[in-house]
C-alpha atoms as a PDB file:
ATOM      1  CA  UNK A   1       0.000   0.000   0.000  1.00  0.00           C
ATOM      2  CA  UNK A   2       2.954   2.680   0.833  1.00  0.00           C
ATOM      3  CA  UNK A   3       4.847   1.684  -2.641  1.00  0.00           C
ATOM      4  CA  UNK A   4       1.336   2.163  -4.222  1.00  0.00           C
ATOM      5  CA  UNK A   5       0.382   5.779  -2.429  1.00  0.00           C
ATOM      6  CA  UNK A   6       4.133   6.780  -3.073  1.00  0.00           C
ATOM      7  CA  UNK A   7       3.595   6.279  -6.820  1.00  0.00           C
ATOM      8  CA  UNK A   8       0.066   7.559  -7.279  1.00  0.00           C
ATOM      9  CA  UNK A   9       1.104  10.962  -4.998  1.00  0.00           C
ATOM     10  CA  UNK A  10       4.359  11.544  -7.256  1.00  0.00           C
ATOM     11  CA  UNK A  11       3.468  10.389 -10.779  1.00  0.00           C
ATOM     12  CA  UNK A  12       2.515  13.405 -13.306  1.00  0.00           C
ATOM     13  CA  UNK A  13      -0.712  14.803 -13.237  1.00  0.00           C
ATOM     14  CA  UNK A  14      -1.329  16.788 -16.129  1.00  0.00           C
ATOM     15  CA  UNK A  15      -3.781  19.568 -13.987  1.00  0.00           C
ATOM     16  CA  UNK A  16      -0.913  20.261 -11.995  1.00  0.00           C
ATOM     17  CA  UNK A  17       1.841  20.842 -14.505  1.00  0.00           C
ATOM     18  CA  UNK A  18      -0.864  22.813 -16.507  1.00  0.00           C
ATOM     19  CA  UNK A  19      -1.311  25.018 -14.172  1.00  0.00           C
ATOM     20  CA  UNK A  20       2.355  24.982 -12.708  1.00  0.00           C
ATOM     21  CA  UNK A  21       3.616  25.810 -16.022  1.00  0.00           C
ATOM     22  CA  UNK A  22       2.152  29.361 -16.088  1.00  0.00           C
ATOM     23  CA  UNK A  23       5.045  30.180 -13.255  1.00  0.00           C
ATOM     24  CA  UNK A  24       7.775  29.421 -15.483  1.00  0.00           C
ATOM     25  CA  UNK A  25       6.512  32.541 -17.617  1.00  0.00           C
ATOM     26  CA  UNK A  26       6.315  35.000 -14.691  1.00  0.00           C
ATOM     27  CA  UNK A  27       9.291  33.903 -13.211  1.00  0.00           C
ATOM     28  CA  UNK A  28      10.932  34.711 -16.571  1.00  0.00           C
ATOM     29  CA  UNK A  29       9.341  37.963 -16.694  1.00  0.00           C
ATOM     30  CA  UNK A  30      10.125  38.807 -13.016  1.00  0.00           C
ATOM     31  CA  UNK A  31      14.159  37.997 -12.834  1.00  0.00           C
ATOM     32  CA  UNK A  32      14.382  38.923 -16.423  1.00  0.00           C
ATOM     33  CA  UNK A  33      12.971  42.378 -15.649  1.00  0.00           C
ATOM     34  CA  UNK A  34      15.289  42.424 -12.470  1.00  0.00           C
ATOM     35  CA  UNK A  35      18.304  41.932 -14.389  1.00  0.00           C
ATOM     36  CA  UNK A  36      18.472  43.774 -16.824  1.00  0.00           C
ATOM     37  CA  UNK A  37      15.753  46.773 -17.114  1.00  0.00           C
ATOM     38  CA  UNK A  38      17.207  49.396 -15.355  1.00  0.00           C
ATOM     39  CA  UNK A  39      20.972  48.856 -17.124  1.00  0.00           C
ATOM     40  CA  UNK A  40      18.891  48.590 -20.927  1.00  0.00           C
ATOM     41  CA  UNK A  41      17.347  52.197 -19.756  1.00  0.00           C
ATOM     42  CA  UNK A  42      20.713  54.167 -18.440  1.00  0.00           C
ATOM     43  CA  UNK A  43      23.328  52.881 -20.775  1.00  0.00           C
ATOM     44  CA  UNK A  44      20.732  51.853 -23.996  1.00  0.00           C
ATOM     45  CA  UNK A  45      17.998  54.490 -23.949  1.00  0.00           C
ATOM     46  CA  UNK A  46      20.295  57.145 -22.176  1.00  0.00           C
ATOM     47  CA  UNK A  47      17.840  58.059 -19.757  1.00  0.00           C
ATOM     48  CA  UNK A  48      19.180  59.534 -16.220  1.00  0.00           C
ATOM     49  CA  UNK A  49      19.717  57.172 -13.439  1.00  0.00           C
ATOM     50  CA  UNK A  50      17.438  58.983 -11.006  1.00  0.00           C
ATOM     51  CA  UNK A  51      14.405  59.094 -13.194  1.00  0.00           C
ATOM     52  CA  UNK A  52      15.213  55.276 -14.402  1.00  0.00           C
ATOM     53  CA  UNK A  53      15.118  54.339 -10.801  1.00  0.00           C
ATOM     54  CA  UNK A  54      12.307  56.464 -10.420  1.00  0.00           C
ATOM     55  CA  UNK A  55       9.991  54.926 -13.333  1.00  0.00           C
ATOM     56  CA  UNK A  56      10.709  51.350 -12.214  1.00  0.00           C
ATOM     57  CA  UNK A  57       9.321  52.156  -8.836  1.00  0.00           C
ATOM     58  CA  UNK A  58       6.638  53.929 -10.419  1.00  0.00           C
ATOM     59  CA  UNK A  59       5.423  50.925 -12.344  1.00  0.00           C
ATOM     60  CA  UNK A  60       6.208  48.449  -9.250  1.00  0.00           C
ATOM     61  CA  UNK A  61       3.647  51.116  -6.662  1.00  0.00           C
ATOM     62  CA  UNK A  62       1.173  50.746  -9.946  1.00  0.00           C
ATOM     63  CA  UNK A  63       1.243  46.452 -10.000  1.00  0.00           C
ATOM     64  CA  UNK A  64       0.660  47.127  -5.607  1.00  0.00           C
ATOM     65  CA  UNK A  65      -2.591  49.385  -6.671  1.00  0.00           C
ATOM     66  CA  UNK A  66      -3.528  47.073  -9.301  1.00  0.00           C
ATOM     67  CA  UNK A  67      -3.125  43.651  -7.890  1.00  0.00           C
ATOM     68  CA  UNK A  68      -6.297  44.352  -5.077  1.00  0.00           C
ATOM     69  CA  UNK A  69      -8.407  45.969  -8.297  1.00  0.00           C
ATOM     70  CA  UNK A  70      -7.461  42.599 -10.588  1.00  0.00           C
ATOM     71  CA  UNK A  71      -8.679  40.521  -7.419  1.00  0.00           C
ATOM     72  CA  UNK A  72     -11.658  42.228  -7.236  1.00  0.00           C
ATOM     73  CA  UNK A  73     -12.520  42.048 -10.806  1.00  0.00           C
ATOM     74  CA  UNK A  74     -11.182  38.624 -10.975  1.00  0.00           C
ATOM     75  CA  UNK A  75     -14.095  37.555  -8.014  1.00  0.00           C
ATOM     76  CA  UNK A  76     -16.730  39.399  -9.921  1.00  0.00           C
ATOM     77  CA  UNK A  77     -16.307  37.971 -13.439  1.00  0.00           C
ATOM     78  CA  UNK A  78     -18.318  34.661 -14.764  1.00  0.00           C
ATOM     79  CA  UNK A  79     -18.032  33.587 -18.131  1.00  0.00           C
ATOM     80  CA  UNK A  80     -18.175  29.799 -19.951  1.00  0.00           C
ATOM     81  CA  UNK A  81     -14.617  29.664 -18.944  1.00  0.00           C
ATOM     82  CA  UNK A  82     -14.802  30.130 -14.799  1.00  0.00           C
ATOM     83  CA  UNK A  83     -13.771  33.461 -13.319  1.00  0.00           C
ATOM     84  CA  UNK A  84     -10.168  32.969 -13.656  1.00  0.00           C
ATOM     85  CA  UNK A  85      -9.044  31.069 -16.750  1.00  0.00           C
ATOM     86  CA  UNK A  86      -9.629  33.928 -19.122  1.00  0.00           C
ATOM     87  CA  UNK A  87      -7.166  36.635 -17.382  1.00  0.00           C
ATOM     88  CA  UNK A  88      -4.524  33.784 -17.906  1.00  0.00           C
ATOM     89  CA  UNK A  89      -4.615  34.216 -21.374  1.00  0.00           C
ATOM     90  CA  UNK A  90      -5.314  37.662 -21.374  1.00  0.00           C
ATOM     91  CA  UNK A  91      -2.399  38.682 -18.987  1.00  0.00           C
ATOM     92  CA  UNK A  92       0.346  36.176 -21.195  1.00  0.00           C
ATOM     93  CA  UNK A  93      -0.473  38.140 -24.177  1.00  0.00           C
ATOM     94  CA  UNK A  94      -0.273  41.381 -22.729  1.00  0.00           C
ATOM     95  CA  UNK A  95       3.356  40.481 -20.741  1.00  0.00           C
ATOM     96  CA  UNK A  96       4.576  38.763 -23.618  1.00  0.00           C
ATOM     97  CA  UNK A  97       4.024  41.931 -25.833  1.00  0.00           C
ATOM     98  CA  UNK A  98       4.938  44.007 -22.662  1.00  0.00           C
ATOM     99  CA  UNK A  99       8.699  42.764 -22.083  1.00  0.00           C
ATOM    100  CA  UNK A 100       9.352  42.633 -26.022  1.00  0.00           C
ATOM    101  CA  UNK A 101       8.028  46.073 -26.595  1.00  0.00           C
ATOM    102  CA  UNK A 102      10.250  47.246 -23.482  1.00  0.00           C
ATOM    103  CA  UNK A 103      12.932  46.441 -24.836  1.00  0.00           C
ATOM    104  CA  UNK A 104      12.327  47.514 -28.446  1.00  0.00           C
ATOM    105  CA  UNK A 105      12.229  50.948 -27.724  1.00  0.00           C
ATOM    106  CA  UNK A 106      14.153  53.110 -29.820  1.00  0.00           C
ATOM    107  CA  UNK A 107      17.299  55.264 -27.803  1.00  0.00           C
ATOM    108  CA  UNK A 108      15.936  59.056 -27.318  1.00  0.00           C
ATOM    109  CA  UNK A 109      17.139  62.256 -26.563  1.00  0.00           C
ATOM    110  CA  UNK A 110      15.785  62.712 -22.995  1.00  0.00           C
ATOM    111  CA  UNK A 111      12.517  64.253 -24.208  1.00  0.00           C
ATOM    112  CA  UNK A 112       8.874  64.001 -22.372  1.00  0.00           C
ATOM    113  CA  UNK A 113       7.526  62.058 -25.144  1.00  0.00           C
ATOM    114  CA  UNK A 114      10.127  59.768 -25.078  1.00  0.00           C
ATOM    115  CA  UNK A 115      10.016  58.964 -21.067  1.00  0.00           C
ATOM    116  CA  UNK A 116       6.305  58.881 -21.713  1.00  0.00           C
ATOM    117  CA  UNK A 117       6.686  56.100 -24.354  1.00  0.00           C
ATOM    118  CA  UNK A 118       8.945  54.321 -21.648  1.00  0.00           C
ATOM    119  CA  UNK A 119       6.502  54.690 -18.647  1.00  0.00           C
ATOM    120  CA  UNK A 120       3.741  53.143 -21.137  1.00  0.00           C
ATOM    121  CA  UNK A 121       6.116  50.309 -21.732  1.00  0.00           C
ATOM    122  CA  UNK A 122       6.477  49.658 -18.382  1.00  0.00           C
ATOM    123  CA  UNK A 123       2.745  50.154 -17.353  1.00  0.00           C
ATOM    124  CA  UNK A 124       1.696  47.666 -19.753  1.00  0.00           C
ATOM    125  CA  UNK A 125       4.167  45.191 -18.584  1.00  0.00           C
ATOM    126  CA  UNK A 126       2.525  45.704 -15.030  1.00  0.00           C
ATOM    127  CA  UNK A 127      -0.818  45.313 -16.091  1.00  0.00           C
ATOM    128  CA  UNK A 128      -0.084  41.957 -18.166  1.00  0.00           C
ATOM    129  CA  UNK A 129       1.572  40.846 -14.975  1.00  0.00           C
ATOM    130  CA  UNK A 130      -0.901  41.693 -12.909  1.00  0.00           C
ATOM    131  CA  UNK A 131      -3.936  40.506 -14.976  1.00  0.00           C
ATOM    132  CA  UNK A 132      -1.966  37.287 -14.671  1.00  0.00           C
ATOM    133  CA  UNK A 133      -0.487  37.175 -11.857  1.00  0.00           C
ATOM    134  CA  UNK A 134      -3.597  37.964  -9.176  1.00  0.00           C
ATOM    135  CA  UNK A 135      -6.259  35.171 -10.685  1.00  0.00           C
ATOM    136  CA  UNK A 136      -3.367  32.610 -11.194  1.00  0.00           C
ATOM    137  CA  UNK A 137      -2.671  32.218  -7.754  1.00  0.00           C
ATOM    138  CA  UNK A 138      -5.853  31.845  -6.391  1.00  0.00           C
ATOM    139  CA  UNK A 139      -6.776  28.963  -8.304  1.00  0.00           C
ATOM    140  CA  UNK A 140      -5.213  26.394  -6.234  1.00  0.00           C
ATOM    141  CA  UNK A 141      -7.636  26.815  -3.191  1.00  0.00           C
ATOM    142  CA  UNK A 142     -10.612  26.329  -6.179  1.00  0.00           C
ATOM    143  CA  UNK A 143      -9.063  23.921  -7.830  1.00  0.00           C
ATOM    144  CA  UNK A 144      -8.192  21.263  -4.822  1.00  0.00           C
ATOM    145  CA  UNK A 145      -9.519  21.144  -1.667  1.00  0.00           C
ATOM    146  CA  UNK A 146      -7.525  18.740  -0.197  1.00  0.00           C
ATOM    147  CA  UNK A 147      -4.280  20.544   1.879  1.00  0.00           C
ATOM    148  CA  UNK A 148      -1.769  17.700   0.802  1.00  0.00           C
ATOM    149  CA  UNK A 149      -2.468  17.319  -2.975  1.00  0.00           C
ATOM    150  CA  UNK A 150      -2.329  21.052  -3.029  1.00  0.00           C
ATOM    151  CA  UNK A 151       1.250  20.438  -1.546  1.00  0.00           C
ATOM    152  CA  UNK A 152       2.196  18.616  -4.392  1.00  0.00           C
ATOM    153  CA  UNK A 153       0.971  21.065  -6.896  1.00  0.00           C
ATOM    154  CA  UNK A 154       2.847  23.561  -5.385  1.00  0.00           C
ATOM    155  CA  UNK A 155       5.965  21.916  -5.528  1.00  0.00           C
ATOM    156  CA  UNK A 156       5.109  21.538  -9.477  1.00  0.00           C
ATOM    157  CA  UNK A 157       5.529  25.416  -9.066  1.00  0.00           C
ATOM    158  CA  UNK A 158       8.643  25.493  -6.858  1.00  0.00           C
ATOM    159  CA  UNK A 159      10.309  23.609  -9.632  1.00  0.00           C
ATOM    160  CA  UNK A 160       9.443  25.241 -12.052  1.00  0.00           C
ATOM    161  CA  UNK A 161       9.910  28.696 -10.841  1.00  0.00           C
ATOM    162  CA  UNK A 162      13.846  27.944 -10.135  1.00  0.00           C
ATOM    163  CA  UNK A 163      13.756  26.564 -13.927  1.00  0.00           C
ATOM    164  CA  UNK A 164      12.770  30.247 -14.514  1.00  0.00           C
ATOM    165  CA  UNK A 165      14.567  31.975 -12.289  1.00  0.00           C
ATOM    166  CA  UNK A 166      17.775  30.235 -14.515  1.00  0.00           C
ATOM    167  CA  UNK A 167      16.138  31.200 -17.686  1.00  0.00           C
ATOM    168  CA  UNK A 168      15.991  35.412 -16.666  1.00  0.00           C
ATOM    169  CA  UNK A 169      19.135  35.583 -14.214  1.00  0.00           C
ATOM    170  CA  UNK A 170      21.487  33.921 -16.341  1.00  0.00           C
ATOM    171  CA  UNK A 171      19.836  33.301 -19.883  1.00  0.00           C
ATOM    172  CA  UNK A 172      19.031  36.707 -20.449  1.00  0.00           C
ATOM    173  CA  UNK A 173      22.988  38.493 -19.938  1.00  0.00           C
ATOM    174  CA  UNK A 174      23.762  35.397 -22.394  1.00  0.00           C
ATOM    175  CA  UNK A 175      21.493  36.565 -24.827  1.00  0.00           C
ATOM    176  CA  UNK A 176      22.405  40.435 -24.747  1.00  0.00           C
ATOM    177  CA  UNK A 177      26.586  38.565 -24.808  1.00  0.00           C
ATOM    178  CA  UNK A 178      25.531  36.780 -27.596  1.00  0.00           C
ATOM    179  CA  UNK A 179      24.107  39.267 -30.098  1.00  0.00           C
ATOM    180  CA  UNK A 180      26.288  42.109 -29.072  1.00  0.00           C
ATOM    181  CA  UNK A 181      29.706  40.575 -28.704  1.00  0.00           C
ATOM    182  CA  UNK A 182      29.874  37.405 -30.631  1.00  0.00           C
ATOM    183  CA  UNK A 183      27.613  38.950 -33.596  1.00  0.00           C
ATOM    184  CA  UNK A 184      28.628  42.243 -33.089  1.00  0.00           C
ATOM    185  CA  UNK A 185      25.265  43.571 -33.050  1.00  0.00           C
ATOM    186  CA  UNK A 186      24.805  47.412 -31.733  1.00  0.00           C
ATOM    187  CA  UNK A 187      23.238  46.873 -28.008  1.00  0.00           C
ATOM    188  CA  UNK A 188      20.101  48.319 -28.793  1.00  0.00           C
ATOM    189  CA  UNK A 189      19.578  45.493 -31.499  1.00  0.00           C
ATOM    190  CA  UNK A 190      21.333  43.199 -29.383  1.00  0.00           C
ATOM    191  CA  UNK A 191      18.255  44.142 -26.257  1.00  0.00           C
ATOM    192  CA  UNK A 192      15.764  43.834 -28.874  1.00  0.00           C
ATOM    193  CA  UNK A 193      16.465  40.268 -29.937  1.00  0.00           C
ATOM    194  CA  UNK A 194      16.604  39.367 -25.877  1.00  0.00           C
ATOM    195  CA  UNK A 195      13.271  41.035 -25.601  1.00  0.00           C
ATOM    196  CA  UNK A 196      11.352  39.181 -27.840  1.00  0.00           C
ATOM    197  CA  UNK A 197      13.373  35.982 -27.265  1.00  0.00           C
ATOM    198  CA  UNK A 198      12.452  35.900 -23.676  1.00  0.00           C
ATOM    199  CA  UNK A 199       8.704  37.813 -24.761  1.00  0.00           C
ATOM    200  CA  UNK A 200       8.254  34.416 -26.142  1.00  0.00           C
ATOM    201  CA  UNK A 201       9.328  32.635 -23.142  1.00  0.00           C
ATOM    202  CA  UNK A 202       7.147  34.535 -21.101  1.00  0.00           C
ATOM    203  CA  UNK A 203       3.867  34.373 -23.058  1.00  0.00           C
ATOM    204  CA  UNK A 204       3.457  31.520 -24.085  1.00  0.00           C
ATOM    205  CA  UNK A 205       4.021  29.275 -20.643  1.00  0.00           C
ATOM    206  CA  UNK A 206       1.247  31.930 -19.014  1.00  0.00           C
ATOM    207  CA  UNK A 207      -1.227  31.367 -21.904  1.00  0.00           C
ATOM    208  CA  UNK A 208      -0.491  27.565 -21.870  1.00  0.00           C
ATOM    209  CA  UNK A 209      -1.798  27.872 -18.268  1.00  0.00           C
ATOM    210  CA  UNK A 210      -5.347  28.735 -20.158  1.00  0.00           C
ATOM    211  CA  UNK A 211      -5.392  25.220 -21.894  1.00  0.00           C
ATOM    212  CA  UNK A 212      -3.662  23.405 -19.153  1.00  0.00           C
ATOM    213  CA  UNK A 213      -6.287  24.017 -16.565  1.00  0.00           C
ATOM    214  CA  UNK A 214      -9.795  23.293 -18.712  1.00  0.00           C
ATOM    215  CA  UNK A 215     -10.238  20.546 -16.355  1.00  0.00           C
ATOM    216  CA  UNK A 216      -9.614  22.034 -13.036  1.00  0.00           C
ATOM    217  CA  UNK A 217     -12.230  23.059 -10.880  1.00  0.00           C
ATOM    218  CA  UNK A 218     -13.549  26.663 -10.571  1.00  0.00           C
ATOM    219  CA  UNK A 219     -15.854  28.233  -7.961  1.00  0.00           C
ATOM    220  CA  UNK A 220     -18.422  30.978  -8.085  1.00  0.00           C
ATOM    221  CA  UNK A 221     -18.788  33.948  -5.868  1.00  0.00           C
ATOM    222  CA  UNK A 222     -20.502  34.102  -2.407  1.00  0.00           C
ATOM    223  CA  UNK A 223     -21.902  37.330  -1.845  1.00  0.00           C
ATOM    224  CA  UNK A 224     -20.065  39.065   0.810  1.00  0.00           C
ATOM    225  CA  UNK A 225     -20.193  42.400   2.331  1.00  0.00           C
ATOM    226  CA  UNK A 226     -17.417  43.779   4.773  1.00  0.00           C
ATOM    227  CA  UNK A 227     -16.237  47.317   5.169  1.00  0.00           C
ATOM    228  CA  UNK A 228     -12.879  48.145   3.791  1.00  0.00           C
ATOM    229  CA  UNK A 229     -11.836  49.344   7.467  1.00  0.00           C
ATOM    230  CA  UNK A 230     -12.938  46.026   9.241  1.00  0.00           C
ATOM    231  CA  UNK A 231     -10.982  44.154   6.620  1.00  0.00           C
ATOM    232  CA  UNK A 232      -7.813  45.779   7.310  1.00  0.00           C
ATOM    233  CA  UNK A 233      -8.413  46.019  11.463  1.00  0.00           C
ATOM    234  CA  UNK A 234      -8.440  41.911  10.756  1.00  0.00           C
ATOM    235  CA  UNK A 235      -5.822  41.865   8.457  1.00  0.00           C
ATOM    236  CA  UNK A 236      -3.507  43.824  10.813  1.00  0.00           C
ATOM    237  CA  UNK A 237      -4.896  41.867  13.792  1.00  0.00           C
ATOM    238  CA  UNK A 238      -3.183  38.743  12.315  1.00  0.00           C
ATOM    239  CA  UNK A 239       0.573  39.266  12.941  1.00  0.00           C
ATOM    240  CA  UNK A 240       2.305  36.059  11.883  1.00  0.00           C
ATOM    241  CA  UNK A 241       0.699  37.118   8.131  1.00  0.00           C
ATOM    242  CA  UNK A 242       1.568  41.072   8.611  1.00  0.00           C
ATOM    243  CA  UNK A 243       5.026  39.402   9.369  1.00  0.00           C
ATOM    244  CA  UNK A 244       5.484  37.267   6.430  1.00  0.00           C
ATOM    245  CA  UNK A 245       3.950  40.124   4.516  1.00  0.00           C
ATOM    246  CA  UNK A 246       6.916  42.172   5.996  1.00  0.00           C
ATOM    247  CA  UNK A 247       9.066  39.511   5.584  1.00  0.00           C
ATOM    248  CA  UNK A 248       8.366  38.806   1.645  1.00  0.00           C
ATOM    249  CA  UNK A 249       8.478  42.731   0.874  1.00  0.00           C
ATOM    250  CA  UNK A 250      11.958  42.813   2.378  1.00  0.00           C
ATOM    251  CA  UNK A 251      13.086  39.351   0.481  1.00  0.00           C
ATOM    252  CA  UNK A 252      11.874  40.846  -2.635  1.00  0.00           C
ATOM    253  CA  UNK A 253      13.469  44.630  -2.577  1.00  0.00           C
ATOM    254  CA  UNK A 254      16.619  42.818  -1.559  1.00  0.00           C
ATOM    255  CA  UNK A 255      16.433  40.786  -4.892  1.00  0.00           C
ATOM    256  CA  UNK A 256      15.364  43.664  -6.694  1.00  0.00           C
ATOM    257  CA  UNK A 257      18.637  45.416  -5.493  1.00  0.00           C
ATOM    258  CA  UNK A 258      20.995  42.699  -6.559  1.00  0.00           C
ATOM    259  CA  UNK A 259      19.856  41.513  -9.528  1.00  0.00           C
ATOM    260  CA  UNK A 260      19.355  45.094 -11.105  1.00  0.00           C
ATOM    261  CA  UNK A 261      23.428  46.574 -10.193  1.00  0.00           C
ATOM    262  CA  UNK A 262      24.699  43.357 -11.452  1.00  0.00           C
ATOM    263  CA  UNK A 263      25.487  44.662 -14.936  1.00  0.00           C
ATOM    264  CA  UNK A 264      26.744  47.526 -13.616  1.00  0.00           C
ATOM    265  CA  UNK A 265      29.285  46.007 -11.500  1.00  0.00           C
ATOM    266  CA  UNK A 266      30.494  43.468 -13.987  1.00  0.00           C
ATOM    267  CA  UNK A 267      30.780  46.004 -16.773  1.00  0.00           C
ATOM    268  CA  UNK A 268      31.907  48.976 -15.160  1.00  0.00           C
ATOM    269  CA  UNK A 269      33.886  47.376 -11.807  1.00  0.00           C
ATOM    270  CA  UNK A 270      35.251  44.148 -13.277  1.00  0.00           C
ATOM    271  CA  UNK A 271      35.468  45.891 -16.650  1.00  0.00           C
ATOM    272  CA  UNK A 272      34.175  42.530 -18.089  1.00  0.00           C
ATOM    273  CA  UNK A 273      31.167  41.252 -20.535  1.00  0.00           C
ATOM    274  CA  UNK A 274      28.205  40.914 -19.402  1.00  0.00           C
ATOM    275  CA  UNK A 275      28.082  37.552 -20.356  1.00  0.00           C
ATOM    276  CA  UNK A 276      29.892  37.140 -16.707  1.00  0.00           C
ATOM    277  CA  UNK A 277      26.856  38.211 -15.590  1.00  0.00           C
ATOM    278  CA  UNK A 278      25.014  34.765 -17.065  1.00  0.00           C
ATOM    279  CA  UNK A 279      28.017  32.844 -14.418  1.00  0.00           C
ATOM    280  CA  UNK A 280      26.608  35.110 -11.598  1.00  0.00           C
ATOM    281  CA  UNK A 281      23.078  33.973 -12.488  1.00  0.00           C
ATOM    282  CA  UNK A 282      23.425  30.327 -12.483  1.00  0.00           C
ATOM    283  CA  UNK A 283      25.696  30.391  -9.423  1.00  0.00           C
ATOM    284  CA  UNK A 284      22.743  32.150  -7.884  1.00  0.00           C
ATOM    285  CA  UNK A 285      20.314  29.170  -8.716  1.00  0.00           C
ATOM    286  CA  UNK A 286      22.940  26.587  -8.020  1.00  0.00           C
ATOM    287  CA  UNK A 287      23.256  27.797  -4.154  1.00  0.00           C
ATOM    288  CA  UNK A 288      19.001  28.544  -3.624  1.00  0.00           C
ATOM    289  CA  UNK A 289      17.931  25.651  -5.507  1.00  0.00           C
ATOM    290  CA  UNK A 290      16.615  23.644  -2.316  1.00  0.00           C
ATOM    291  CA  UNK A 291      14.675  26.681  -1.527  1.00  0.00           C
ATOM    292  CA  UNK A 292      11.148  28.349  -2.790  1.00  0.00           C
ATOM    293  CA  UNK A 293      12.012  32.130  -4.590  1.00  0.00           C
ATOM    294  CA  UNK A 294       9.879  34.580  -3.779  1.00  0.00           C
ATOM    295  CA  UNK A 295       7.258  35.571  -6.482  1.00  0.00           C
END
């Protein structure tokens, strides 16, 4: 009976590496973005550090205003396709087109028009995260009700989102190497080709998530009517979730931090390509693979 439950709890199930298989995509997108965004705008685009820095905040306090409004729009909805499924594909399409567009932009001379063409970039990329992002991961709780196979789906996830996290930290300074040093491409060309190279990589994993789930489960929404200020008096009530909330915004400002001066120290400290960067990456994954990233 143990050999049995062994091989029926750890044998593929293709519901859970449907729907584990939209992470791979917005890990991609996440540690992609990390690595290499604010570099492709100061030494690509020529914009000024300070409003660089500035616009990527921007666009990360827009995805923390959004992500409550895509929940809330996400409960509401019902269509032939459950309440979630559709933002799956909806959100891959838009991040997918995001990222690539991102990093398509042409260099510019500092202008208003320019920066505003930027912040749209970015906004976009937000939104397709977001639109993504919010309904994905509240499937799992609709999807299985029992607490242990929902275990195992999640470590479908865990896998897959250190497969990612390879893919953007390392794969994408390879890529930018690649085109720019060993074809000689100009670096704005050589950012383009990343950008739709890993556009692909993230669209098409979220939108798969569409298709992969037509089986799973879906719920519709109880009615349910709590003021705004009684929600947060509980949510603040409950400290070992304001801590992990605490917790998780630290984890991921300290990633944000790394991963986004690491071209900068590698070209302009080591004085070396960036494809060094790609060895950073992967020694990165190497020492946190036995451990969930933060997404």
């Amino acid at each position: 009976m143990s050999s049995a439950f062994q091989w029926t709890a750890f044998k593929p199930n293709p519901l859970y590496a449907g729907w584990a298989v939209g992470t791979l995509g917005a890990s991609v997108l996440l540690n992609s973005f990390n690595v290499a965004t604010l570099f492709f705008l100061i030494t690509v685009l020529q914009i000024e550090p300070l409003i660089a820095g500035a616009m990527i905040t921007g666009s990360k306090l827009y995805d923390a205003v959004t992500d409550p409004v895509m929940g809330f729009i996400s409960d509401r909805t019902r269509s032939r396709w459950g309440r979630r499924r559709p933002y799956l594909l909806l959100g891959g399409i838009c991040s997918g087109i995001g990222f690539a567009w991102l990093f398509a932009l042409p260099a510019g001379d500092g202008s208003m028009s320019h920066l505003l063409l930027v912040i749209t970039a970015l906004v976009l990329l937000s939104t397709g995260y977001t639109i993504f992002n919010v309904p994905y991961l509240a499937m799992p709780a609709e999807m299985i009700t029992d607490y242990h196979q929902r275990s195992v789906l999640m470590s479908y996830r865990v896998f897959l989102i250190a497969l990612g996290t390879f893919i953007g930290v390392a794969g994408t300074p390879a890529l930018v190497a690649y085109f720019q040093h060993d074809l000689g491409q100009p670096a704005l060309d050589a950012y383009q080709n990343m950008g739709m190279i890993m556009g692909v990589l993230i669209g098409i994993p979220m939108m798969a998530t569409f298709f992969g789930t037509r089986h799973g489960a879906s719920t519709n929404r109880v009615p349910f009517s709590m003021p705004l200020s009684v929600r947060l008096k509980l949510l603040w009530s409950n400290r070992p979730f304001v801590m992990y909330l605490g917790i998780k915004l630290a984890g991921l400002f300290a990633l944000a931090c790394i991963m986004s001066t690491q071209f900068f120290l590698v070209v302009y400290v080591l004085e070396r390509s960036v494809a060094v960067v790609a060895l950073f990456g992967t020694a990165q994954v190497l020492t946190i693979s036995r451990s969930p990233k933060l997404l």
